[in-house]
PDB file of N, CA and C in Angstrom:
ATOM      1  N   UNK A   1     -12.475  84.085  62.915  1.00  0.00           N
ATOM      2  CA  UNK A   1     -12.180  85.291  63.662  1.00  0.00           C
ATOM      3  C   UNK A   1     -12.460  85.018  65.132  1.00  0.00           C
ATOM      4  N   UNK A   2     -11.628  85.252  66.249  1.00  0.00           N
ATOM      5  CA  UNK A   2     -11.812  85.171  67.445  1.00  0.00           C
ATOM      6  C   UNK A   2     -12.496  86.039  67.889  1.00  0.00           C
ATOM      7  N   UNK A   3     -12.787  85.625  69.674  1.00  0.00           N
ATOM      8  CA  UNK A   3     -13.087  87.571  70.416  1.00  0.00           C
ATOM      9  C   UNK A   3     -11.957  88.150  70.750  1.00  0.00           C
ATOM     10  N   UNK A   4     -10.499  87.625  70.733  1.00  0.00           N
ATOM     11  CA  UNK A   4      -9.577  88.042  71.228  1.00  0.00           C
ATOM     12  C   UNK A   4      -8.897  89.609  70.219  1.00  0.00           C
ATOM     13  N   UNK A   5      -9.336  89.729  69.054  1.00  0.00           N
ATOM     14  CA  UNK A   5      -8.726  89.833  67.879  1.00  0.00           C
ATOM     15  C   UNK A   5      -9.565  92.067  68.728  1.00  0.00           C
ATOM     16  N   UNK A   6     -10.612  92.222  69.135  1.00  0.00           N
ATOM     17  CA  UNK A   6     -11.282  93.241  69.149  1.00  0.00           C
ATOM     18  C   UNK A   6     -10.899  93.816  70.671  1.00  0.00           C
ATOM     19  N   UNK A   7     -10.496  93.060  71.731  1.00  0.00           N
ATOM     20  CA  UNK A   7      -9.905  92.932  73.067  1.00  0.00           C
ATOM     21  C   UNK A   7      -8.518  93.810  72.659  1.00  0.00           C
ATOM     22  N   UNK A   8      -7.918  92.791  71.728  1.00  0.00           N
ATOM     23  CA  UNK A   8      -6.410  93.265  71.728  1.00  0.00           C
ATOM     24  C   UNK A   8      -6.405  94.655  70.993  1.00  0.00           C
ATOM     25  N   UNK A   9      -7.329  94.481  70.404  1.00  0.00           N
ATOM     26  CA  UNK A   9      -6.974  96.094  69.406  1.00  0.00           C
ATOM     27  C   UNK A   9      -7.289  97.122  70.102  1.00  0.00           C
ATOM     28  N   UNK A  10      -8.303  97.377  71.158  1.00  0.00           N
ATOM     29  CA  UNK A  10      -8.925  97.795  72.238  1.00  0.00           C
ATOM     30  C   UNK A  10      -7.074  98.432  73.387  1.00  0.00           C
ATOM     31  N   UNK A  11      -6.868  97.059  73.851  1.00  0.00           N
ATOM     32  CA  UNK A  11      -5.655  97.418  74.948  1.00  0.00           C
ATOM     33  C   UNK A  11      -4.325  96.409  74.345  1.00  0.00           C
ATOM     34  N   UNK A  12      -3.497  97.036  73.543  1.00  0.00           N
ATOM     35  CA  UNK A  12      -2.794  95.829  73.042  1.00  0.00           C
ATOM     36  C   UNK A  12      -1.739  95.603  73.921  1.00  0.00           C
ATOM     37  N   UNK A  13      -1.586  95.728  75.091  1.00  0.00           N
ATOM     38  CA  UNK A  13      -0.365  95.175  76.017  1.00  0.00           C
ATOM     39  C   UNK A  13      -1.399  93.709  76.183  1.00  0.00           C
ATOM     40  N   UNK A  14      -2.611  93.646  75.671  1.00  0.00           N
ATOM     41  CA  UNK A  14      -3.634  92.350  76.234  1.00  0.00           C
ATOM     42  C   UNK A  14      -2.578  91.059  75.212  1.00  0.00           C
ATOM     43  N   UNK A  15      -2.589  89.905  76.608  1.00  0.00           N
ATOM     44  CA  UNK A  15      -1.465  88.738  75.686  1.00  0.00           C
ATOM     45  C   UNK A  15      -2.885  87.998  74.973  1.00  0.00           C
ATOM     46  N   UNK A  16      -1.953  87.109  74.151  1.00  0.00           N
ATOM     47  CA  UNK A  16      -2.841  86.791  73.088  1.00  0.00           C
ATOM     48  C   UNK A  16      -2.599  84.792  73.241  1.00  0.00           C
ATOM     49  N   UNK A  17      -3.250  84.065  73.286  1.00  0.00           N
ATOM     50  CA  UNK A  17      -2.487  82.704  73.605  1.00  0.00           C
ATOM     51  C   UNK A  17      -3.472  81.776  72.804  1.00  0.00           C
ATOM     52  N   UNK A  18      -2.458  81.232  71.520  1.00  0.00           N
ATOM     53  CA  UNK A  18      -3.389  80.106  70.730  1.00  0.00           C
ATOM     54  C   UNK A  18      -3.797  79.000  71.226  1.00  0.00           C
ATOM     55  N   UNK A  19      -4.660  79.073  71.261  1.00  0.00           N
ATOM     56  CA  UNK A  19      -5.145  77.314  72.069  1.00  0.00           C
ATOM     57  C   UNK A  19      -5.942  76.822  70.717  1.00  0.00           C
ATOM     58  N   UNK A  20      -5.191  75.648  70.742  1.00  0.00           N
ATOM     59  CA  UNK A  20      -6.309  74.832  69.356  1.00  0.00           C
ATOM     60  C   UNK A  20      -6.476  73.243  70.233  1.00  0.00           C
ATOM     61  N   UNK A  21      -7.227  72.921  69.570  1.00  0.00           N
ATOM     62  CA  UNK A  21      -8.298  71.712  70.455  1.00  0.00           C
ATOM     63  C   UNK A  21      -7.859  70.602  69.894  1.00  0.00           C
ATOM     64  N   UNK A  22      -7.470  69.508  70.190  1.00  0.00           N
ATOM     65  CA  UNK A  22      -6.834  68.262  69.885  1.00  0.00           C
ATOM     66  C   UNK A  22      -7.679  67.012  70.451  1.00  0.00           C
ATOM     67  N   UNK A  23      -7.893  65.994  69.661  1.00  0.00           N
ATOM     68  CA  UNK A  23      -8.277  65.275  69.809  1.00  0.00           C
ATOM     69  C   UNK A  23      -7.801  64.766  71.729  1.00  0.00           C
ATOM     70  N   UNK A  24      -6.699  65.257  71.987  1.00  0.00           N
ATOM     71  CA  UNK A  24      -6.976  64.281  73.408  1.00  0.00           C
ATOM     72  C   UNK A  24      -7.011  65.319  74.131  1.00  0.00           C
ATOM     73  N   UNK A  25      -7.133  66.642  74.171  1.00  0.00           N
ATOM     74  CA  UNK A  25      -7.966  67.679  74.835  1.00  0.00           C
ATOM     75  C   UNK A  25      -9.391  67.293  75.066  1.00  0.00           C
ATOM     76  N   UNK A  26      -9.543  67.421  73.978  1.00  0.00           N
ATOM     77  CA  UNK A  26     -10.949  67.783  73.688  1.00  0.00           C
ATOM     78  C   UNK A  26     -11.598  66.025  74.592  1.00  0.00           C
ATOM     79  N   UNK A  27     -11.147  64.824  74.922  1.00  0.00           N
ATOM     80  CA  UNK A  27     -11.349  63.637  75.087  1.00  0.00           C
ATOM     81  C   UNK A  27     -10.961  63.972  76.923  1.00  0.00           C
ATOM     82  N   UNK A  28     -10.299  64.491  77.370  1.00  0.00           N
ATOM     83  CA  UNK A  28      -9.614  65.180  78.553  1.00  0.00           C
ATOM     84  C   UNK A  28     -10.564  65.520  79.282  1.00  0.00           C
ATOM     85  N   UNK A  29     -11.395  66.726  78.064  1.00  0.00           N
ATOM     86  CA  UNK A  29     -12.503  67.565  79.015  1.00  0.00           C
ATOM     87  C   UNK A  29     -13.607  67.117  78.888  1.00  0.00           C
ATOM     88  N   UNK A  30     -13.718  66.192  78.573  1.00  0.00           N
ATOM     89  CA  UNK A  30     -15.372  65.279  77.935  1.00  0.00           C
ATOM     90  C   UNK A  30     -15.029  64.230  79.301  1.00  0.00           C
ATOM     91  N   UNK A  31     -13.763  63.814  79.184  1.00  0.00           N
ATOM     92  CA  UNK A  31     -14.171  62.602  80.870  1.00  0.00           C
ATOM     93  C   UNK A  31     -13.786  63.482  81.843  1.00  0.00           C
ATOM     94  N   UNK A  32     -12.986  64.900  82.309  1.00  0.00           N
ATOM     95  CA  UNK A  32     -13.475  65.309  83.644  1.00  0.00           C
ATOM     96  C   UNK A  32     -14.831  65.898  83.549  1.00  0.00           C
ATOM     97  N   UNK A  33     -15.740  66.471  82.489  1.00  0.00           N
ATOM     98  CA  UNK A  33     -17.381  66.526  82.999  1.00  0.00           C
ATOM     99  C   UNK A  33     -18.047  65.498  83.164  1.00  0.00           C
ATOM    100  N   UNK A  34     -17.295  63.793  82.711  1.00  0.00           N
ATOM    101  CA  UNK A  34     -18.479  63.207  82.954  1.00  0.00           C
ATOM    102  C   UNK A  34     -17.925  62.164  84.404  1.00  0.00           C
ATOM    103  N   UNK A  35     -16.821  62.920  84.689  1.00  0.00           N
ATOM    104  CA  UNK A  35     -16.347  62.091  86.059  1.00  0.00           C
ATOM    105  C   UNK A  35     -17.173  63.267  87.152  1.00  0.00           C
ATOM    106  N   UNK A  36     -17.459  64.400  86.657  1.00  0.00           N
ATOM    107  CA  UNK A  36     -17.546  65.547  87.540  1.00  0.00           C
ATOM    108  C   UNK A  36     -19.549  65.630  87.482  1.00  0.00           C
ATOM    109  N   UNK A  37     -19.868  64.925  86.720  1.00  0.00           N
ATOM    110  CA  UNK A  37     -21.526  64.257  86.380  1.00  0.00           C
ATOM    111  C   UNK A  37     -21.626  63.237  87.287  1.00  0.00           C
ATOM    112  N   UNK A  38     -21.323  62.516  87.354  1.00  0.00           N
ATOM    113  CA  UNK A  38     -21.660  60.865  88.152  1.00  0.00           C
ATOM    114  C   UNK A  38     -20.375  61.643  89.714  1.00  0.00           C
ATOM    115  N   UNK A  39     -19.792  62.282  89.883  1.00  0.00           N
ATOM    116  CA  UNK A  39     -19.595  62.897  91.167  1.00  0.00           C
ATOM    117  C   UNK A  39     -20.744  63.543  91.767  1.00  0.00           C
ATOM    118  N   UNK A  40     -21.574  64.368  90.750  1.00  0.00           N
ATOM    119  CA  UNK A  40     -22.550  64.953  91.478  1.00  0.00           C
ATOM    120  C   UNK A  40     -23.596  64.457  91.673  1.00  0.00           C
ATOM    121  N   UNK A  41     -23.916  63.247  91.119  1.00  0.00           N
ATOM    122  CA  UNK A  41     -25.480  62.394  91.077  1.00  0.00           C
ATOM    123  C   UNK A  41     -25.215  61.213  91.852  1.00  0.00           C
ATOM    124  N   UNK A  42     -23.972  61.097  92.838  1.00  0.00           N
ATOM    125  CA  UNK A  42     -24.515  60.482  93.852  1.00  0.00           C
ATOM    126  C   UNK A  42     -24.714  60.749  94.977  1.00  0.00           C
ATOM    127  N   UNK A  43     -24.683  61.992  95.160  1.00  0.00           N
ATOM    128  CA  UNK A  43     -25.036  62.185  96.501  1.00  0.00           C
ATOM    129  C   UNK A  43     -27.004  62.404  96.618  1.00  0.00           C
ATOM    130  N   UNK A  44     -27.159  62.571  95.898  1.00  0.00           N
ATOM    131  CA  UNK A  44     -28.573  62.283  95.632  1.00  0.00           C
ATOM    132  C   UNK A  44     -29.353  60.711  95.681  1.00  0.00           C
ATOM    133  N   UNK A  45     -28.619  59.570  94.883  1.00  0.00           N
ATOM    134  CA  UNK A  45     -28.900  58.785  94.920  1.00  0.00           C
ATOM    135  C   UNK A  45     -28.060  58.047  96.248  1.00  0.00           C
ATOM    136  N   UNK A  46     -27.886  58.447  96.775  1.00  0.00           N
ATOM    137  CA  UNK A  46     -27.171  58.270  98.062  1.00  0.00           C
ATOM    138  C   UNK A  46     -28.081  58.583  98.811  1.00  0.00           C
ATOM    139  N   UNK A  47     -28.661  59.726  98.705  1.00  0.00           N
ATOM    140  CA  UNK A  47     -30.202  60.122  99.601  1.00  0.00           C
ATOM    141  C   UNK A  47     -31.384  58.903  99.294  1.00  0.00           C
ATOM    142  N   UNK A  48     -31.864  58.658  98.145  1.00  0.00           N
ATOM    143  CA  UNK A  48     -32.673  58.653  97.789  1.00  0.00           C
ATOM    144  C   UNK A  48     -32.543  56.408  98.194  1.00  0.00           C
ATOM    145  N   UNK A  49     -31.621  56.352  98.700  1.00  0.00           N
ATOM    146  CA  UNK A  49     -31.222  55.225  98.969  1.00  0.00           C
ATOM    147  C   UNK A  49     -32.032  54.642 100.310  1.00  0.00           C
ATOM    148  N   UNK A  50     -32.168  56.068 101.516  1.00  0.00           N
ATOM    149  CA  UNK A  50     -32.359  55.646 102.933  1.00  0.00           C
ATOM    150  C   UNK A  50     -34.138  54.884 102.731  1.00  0.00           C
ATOM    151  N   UNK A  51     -33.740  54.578 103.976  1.00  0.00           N
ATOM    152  CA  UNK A  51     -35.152  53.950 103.984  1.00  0.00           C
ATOM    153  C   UNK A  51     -36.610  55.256 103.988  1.00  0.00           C
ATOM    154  N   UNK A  52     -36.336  55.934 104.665  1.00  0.00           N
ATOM    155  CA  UNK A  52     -37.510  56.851 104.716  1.00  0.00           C
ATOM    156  C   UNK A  52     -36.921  58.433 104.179  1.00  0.00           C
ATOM    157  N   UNK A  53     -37.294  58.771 103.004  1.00  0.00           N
ATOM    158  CA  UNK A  53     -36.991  59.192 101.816  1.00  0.00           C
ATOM    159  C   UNK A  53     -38.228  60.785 102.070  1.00  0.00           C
ATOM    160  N   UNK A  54     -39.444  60.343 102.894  1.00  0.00           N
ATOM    161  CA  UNK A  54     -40.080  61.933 102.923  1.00  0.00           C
ATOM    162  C   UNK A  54     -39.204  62.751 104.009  1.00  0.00           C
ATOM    163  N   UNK A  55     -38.586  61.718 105.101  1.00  0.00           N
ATOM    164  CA  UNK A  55     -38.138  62.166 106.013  1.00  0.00           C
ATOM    165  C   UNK A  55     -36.590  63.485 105.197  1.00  0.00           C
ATOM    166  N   UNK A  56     -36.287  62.866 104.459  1.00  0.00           N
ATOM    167  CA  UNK A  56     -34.895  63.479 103.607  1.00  0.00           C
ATOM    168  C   UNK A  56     -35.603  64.441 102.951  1.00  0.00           C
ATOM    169  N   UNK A  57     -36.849  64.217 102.160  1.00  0.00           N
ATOM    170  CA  UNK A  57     -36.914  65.220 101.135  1.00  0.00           C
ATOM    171  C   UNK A  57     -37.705  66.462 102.349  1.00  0.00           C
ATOM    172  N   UNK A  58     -38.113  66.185 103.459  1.00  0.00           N
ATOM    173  CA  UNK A  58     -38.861  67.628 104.317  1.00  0.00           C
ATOM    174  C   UNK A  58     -37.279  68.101 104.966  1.00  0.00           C
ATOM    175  N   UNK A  59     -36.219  67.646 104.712  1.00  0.00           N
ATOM    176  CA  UNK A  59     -35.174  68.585 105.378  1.00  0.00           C
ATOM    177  C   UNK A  59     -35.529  67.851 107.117  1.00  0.00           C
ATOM    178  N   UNK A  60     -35.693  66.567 107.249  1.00  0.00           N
ATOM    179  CA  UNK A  60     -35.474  65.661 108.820  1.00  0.00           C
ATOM    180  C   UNK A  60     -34.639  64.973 108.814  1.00  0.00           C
ATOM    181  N   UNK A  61     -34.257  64.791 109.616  1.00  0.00           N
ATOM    182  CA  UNK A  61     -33.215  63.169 109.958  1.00  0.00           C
ATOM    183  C   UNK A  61     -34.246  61.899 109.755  1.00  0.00           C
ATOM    184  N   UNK A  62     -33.774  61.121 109.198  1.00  0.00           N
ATOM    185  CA  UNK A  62     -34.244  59.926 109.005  1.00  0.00           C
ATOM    186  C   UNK A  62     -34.068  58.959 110.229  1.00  0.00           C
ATOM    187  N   UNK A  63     -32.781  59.552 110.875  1.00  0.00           N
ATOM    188  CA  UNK A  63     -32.662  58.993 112.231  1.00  0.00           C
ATOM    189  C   UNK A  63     -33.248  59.780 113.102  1.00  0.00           C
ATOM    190  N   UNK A  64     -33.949  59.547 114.060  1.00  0.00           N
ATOM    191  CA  UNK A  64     -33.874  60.580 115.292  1.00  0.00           C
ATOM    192  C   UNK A  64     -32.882  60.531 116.106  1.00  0.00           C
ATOM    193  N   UNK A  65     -32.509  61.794 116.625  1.00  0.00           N
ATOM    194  CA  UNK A  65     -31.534  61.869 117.502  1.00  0.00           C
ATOM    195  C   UNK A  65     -30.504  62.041 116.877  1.00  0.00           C
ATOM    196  N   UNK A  66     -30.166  61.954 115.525  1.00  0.00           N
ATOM    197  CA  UNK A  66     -28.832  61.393 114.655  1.00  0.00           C
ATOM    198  C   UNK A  66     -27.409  63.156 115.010  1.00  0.00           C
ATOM    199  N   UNK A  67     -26.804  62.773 115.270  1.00  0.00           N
ATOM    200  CA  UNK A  67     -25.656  63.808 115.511  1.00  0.00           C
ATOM    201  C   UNK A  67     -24.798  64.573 114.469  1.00  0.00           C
ATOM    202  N   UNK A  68     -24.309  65.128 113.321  1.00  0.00           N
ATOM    203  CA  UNK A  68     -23.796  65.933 113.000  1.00  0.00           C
ATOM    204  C   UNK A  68     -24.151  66.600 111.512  1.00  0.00           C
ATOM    205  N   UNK A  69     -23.635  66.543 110.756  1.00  0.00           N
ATOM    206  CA  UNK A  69     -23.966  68.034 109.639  1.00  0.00           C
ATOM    207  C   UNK A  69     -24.915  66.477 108.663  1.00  0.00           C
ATOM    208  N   UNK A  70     -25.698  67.577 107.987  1.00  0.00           N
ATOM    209  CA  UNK A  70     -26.866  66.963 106.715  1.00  0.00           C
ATOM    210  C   UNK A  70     -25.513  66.877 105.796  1.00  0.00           C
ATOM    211  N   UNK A  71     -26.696  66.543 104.902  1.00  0.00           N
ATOM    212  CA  UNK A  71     -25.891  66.238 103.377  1.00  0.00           C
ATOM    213  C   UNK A  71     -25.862  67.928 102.955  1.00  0.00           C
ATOM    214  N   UNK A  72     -26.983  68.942 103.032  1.00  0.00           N
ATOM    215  CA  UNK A  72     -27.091  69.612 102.620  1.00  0.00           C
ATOM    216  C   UNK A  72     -25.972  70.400 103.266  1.00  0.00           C
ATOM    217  N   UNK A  73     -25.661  70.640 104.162  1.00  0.00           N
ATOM    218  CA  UNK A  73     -24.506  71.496 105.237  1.00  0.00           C
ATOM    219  C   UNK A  73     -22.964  70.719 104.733  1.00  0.00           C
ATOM    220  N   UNK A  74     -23.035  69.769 104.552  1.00  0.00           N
ATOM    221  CA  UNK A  74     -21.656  69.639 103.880  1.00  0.00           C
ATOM    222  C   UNK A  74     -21.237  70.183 101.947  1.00  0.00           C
ATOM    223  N   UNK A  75     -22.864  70.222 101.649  1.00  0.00           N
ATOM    224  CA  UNK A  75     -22.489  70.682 100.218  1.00  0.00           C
ATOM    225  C   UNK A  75     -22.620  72.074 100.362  1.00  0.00           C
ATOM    226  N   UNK A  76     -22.980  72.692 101.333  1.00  0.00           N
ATOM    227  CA  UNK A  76     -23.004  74.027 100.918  1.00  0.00           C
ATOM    228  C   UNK A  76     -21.639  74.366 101.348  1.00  0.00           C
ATOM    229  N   UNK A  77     -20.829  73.602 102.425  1.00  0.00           N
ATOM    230  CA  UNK A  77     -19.670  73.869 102.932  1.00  0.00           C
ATOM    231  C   UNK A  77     -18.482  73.743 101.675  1.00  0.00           C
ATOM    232  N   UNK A  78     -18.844  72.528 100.907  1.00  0.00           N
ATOM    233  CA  UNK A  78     -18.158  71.834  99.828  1.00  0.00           C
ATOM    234  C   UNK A  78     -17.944  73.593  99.170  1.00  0.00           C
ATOM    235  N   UNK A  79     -19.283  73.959  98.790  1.00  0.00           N
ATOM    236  CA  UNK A  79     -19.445  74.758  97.654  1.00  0.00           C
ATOM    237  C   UNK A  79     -19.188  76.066  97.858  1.00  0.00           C
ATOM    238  N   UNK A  80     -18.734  76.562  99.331  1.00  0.00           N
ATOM    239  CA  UNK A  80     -18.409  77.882  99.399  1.00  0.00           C
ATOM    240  C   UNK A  80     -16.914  77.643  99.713  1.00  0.00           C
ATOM    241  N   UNK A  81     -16.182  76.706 100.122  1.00  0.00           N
ATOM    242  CA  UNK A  81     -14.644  76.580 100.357  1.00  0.00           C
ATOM    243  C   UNK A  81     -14.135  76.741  98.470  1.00  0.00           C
ATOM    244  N   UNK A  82     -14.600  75.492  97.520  1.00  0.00           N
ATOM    245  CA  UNK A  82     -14.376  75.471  96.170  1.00  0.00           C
ATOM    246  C   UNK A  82     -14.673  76.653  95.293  1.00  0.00           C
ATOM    247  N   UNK A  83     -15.476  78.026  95.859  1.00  0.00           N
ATOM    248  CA  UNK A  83     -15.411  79.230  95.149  1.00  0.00           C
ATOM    249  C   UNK A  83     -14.376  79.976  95.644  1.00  0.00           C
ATOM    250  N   UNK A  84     -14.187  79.527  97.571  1.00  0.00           N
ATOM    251  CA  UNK A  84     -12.943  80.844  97.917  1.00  0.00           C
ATOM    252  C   UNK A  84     -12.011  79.975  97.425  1.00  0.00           C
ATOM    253  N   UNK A  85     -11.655  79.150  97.026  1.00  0.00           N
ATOM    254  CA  UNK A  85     -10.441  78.539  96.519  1.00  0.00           C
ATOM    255  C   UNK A  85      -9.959  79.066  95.043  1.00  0.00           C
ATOM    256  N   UNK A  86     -11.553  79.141  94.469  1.00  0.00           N
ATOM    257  CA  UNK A  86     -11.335  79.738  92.756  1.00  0.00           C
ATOM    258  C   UNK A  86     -10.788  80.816  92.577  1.00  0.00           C
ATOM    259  N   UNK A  87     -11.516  81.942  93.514  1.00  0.00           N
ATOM    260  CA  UNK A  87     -11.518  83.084  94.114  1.00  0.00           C
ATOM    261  C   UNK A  87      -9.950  83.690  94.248  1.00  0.00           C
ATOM    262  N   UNK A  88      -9.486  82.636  95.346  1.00  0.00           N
ATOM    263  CA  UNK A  88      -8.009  82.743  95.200  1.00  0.00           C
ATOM    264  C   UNK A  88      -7.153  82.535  93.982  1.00  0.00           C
ATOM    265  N   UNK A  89      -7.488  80.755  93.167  1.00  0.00           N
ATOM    266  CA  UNK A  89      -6.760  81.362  92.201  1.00  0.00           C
ATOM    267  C   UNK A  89      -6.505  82.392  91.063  1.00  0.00           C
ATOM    268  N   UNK A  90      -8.377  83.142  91.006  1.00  0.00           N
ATOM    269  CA  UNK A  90      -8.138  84.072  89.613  1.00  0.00           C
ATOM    270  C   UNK A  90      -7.525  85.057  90.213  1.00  0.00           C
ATOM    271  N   UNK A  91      -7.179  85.857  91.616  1.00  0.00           N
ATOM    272  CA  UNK A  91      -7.140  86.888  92.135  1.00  0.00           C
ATOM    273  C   UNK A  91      -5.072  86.763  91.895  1.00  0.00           C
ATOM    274  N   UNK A  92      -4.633  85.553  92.141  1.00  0.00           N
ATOM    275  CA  UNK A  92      -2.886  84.848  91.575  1.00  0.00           C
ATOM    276  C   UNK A  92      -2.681  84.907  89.956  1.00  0.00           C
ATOM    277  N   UNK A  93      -3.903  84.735  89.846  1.00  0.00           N
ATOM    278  CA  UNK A  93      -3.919  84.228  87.967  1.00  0.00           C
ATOM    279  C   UNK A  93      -3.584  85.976  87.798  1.00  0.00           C
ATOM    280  N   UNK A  94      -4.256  86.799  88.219  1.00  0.00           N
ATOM    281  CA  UNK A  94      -4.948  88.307  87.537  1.00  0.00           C
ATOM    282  C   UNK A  94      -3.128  88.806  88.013  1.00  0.00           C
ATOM    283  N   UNK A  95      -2.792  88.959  88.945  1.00  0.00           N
ATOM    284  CA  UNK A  95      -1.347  89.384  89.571  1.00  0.00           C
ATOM    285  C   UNK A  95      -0.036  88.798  88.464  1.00  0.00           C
ATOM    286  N   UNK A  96      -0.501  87.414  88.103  1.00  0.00           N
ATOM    287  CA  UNK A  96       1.119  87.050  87.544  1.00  0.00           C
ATOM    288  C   UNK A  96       0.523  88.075  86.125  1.00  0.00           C
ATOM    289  N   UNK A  97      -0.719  88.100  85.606  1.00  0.00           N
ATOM    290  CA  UNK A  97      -0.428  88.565  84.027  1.00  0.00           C
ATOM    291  C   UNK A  97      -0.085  90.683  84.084  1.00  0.00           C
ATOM    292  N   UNK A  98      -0.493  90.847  85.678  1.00  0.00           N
ATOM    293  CA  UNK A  98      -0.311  92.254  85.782  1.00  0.00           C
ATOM    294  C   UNK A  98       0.976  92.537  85.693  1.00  0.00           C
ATOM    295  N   UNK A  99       1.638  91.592  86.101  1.00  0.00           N
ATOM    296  CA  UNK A  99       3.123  91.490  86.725  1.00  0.00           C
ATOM    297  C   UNK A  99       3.859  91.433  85.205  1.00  0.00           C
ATOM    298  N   UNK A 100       3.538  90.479  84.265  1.00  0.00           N
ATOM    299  CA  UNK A 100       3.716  90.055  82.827  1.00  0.00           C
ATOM    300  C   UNK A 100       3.818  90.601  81.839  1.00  0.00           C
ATOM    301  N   UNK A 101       2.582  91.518  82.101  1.00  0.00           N
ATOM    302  CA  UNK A 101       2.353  92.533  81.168  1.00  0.00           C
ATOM    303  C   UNK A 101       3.164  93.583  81.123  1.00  0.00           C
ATOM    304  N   UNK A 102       3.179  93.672  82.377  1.00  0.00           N
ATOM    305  CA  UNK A 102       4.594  95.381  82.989  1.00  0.00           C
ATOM    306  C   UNK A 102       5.801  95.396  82.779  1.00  0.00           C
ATOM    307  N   UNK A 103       6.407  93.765  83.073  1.00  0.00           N
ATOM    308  CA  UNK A 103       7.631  93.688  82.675  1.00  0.00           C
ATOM    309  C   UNK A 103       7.410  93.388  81.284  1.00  0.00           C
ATOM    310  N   UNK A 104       6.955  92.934  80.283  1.00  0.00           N
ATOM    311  CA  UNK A 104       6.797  93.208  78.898  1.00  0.00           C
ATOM    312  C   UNK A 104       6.716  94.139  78.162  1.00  0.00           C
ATOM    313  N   UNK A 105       5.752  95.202  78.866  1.00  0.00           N
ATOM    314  CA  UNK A 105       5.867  96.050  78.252  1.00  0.00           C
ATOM    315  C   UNK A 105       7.148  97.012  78.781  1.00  0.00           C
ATOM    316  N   UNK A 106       8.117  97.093  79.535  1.00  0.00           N
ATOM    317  CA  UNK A 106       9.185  97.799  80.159  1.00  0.00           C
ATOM    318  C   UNK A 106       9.882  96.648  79.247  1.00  0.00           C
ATOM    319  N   UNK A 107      10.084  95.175  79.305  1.00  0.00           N
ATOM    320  CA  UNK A 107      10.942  95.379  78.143  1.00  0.00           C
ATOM    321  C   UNK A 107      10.985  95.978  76.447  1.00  0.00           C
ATOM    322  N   UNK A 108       9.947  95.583  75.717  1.00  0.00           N
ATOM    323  CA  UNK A 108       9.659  96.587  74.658  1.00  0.00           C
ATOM    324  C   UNK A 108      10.177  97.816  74.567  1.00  0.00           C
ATOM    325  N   UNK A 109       9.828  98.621  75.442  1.00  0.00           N
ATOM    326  CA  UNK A 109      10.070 100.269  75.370  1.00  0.00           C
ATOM    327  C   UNK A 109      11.679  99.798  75.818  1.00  0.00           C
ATOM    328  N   UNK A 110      12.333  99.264  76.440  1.00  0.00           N
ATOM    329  CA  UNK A 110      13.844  99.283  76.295  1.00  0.00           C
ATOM    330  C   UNK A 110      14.841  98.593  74.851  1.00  0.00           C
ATOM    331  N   UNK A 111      13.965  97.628  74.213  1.00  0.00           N
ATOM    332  CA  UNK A 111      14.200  97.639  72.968  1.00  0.00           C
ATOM    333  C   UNK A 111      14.346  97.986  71.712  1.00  0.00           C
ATOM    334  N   UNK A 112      12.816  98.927  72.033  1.00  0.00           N
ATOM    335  CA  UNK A 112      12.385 100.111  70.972  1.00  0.00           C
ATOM    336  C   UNK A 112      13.579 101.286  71.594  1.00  0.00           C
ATOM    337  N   UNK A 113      13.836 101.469  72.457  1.00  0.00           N
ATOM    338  CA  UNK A 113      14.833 102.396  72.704  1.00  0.00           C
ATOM    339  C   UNK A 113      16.300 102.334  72.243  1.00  0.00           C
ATOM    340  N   UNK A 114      16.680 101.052  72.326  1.00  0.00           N
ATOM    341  CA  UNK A 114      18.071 100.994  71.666  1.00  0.00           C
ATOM    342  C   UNK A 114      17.897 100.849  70.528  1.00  0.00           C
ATOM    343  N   UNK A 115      16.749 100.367  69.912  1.00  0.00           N
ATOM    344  CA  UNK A 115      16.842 100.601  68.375  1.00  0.00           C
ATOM    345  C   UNK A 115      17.028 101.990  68.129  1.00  0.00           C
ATOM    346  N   UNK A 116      16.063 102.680  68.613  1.00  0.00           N
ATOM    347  CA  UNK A 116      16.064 104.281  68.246  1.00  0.00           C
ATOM    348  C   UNK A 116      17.724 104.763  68.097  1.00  0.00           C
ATOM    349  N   UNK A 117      18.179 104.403  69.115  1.00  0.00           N
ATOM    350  CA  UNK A 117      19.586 104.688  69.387  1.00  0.00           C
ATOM    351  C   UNK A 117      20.087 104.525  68.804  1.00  0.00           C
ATOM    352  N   UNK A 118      20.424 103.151  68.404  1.00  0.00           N
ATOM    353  CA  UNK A 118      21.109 102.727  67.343  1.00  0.00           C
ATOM    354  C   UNK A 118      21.034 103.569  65.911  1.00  0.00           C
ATOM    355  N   UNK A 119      19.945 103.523  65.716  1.00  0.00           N
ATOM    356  CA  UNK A 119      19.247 103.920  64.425  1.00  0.00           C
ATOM    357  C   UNK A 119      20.079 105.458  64.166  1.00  0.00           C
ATOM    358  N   UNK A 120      19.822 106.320  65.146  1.00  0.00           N
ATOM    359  CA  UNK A 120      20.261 107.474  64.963  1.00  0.00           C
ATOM    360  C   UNK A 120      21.932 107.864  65.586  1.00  0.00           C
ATOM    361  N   UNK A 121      22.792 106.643  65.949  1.00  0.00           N
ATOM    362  CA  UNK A 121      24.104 107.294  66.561  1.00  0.00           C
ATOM    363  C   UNK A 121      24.813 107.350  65.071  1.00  0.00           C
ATOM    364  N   UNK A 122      26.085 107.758  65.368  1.00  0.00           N
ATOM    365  CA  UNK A 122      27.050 108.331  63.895  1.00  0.00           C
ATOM    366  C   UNK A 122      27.784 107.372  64.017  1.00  0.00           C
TER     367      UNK A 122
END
């Protein structure tokens, strides 16, 4: 039994989409988390590389004088562009199924209508 099955009975214009898991799915999403694992553990060991390592972990330059953004200012930059990006797509994602749903359900009720029609002309 799904969760979809209590959703749909709830609002049934809700679409319904079988996804079953296949061996090279399921192999798909196992190497982008573990490409998206060893993406995120080196920038750490990338830190943990410099020569003076208290200087990194108190939030200093290891260089003095050194000129532009930390590690930390580019990941927070990384990490707020990659949510307004998400951001954008569920806000496209949410529009095409509003859009989907309306013309689906406007076709239905024009189907169910000529049946009716049908059903009852002489």
């Amino acid at each position: 039994m799904s969760i979809a099955l209590p959703a749909r009975a709830l609002i049934p214009q809700l679409p319904y989409y079988r996804l079953r898991s296949t061996p090279p799915v399921i192999s798909y999403v196992a190497g982008l988390a573990l490409v998206a694992a060893i993406a995120a553990s080196i920038a750490p060991a990338l830190e943990a590389l410099k020569k003076d390592v208290s200087a990194s972990l108190h939030d200093h330059d290891a260089l003095p004088g050194a000129i532009g953004w930390s590690t930390r200012d580019v990941l927070m930059a990384a990490q707020v562009g990659i949510c307004l990006v998400m951001l954008f797509a569920a806000g496209v994602f949410l529009h095409a199924e509003v859009l989907w749903c309306a013309n689906n359900i406007a076709l239905n009720q024009r189907a169910q209508a000529a049946r009716d029609s049908s059903r009852y002309s002489w």
